[in-house]
Protein backbone atom coordinates (compact mmCIF):
# COMPACT_ATOMS: atom_id res chain seq x y z
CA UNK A 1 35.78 14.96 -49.50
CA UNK A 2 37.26 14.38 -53.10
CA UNK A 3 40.80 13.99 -51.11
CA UNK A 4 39.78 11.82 -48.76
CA UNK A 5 38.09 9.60 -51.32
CA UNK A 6 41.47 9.46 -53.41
CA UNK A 7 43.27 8.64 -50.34
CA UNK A 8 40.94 5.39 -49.32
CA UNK A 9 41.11 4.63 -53.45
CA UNK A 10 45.14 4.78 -53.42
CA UNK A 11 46.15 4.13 -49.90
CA UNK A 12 43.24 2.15 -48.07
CA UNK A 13 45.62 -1.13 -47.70
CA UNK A 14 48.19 1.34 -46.28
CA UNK A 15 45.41 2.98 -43.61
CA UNK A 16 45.02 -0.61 -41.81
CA UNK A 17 47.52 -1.41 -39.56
CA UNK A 18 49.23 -4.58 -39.41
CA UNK A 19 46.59 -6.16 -36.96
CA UNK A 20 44.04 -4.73 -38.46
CA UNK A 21 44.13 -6.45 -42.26
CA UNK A 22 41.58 -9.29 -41.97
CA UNK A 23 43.03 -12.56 -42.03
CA UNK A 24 41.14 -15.53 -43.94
CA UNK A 25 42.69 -18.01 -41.11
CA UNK A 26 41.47 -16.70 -38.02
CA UNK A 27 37.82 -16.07 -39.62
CA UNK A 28 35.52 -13.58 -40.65
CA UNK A 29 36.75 -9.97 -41.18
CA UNK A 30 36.19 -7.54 -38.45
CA UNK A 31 33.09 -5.44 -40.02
CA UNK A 32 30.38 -3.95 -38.08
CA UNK A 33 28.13 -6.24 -39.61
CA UNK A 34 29.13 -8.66 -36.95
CA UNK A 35 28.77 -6.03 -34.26
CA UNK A 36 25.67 -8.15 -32.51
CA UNK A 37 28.38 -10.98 -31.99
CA UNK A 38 30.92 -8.68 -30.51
CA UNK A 39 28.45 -6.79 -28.38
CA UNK A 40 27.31 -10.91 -27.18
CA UNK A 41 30.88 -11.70 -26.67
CA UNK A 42 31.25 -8.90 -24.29
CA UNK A 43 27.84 -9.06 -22.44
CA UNK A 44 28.61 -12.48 -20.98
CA UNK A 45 30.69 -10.34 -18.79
CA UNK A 46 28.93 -7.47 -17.94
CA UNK A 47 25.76 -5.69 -19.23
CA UNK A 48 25.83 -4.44 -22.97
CA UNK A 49 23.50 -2.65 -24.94
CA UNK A 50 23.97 -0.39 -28.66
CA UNK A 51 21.86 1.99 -30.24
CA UNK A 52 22.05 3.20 -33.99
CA UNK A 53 20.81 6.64 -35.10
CA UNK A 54 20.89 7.73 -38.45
CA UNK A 55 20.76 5.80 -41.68
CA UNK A 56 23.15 2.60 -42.03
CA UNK A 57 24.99 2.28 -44.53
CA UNK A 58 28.16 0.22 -46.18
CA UNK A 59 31.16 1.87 -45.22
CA UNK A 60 34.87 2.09 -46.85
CA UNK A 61 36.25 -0.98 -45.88
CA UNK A 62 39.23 0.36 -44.16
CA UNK A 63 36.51 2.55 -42.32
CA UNK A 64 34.22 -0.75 -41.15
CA UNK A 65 37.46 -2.55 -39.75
CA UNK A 66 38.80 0.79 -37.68
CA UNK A 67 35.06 1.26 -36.56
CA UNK A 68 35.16 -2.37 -35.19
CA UNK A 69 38.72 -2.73 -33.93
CA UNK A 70 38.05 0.83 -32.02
CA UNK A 71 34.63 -0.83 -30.37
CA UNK A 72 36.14 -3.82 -29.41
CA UNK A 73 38.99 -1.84 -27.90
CA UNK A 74 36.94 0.52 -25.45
CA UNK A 75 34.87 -2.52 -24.83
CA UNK A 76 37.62 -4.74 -23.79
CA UNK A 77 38.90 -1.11 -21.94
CA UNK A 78 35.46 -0.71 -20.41
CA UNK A 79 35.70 -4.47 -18.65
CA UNK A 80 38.91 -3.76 -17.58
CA UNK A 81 38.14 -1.05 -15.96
CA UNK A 82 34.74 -0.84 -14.93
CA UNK A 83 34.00 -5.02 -14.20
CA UNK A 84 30.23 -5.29 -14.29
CA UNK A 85 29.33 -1.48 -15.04
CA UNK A 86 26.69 -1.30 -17.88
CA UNK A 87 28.19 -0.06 -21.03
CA UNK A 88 26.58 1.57 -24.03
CA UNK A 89 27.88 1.42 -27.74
CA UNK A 90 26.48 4.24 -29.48
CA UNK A 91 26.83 4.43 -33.52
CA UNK A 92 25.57 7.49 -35.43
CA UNK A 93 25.60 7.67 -39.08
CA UNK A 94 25.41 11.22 -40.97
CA UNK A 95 26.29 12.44 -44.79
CA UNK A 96 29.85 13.49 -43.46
CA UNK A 97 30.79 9.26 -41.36
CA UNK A 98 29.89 7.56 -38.68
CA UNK A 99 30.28 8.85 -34.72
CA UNK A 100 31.05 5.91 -32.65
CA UNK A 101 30.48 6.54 -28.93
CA UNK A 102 31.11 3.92 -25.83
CA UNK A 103 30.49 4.69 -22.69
CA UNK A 104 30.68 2.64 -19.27
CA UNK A 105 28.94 3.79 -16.13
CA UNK A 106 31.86 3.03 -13.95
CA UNK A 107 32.33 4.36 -10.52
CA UNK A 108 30.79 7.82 -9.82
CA UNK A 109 34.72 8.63 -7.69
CA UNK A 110 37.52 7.85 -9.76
CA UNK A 111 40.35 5.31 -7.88
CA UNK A 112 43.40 6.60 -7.30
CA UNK A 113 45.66 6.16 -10.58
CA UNK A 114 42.66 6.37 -12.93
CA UNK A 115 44.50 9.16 -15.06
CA UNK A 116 46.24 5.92 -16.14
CA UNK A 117 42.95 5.04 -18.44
CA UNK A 118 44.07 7.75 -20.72
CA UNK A 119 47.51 7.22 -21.43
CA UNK A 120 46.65 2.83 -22.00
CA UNK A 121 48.01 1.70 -24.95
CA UNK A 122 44.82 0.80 -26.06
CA UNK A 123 43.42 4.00 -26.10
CA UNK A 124 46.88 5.67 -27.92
CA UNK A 125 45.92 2.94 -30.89
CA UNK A 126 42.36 4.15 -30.89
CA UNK A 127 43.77 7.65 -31.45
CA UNK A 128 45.84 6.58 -34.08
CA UNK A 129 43.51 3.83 -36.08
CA UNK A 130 40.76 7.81 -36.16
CA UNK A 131 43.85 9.87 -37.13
CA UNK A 132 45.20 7.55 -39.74
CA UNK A 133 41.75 7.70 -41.66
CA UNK A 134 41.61 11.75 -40.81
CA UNK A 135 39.13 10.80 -37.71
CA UNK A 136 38.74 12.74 -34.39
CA UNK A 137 39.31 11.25 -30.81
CA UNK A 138 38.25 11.92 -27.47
CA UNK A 139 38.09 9.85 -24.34
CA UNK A 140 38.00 10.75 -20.42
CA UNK A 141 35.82 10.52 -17.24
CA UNK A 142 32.30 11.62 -17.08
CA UNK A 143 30.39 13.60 -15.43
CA UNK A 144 29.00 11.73 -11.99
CA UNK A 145 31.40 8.80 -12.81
CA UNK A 146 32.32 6.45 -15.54
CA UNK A 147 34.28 7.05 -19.03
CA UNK A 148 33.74 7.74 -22.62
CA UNK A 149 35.42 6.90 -25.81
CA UNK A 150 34.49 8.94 -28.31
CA UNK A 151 35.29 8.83 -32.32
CA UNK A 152 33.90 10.50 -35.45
CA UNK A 153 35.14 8.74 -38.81
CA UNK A 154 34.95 10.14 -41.86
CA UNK A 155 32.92 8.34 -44.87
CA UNK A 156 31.03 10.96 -46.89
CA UNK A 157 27.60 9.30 -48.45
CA UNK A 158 29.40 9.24 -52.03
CA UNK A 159 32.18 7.17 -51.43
CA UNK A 160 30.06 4.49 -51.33
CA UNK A 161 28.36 3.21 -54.88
């Protein structure tokens, strides 16, 4: 944990990508603070719903942009792909991050060409916004139809004082 912290206390401008580093002109930061108003914009499109389990907290701020940018990507991935299927945003905090899980409840049989979810663009930055901060990623079908993006972010409960 001590490494990670020196890395967010050196590097943390370096961890956001380009599009990532908030930009005063186009409005507020990305932050899950303003996760209600993402989860809105979405729902006017399909049904939306997210859950929160653990204990909130202020994250790094590199962390709380990835952890937005990364919902708003498998939501904008979830309308593309599953128009009108009710999605869920899961968040869980812990000591160790935050666990970020959204899942769609597309089509229980899988078109033809639906291997091409996982290899998306979108989905190959999601991988790399987790990896850059020393994240995990996972996404693929589930079980009886549908797909899940799942991420796990490091932020250990003492890098925030």
């Amino acid at each position: 944990m001590a490494q990670w912290r020196r890395m967010v206390q050196e590097h943390g401008h370096r961890l956001l990508h380009g599009a990532e580093a908030p930009d005063p002109s186009t409005g507020p930061a990305p932050s899950l603070n303003r996760l209600d108003a993402l989860v809105e914009g979405f729902a006017a499109n399909q049904p939306v719903r997210w859950s929160l389990a653990g204990y909130p907290r202020p994250l790094p701020g590199p962390v709380d942009v990835v952890a937005y940018r990364i919902i708003e990507e498998a939501l904008t991935n979830a309308c593309r792909h599953a128009p009108g299927a009710p999605v869920a945003v899961r968040l869980r905090y812990d000591a160790t991050g935050i666990t970020i899980e959204v899942r769609d409840e597309g089509a229980a049989a899988a078109p033809s060409g639906a291997s091409a979810r996982h290899t998306g663009q979108g989905l190959l930055g999601v991988r790399r916004r987790a990896e850059r901060l020393g994240g995990t990623f996972s996404a693929g079908p589930r079980a009886g139809g549908g797909f899940t993006v799942r991420v796990v972010l490091p932020a250990p409960e003492e890098m925030i004082g």
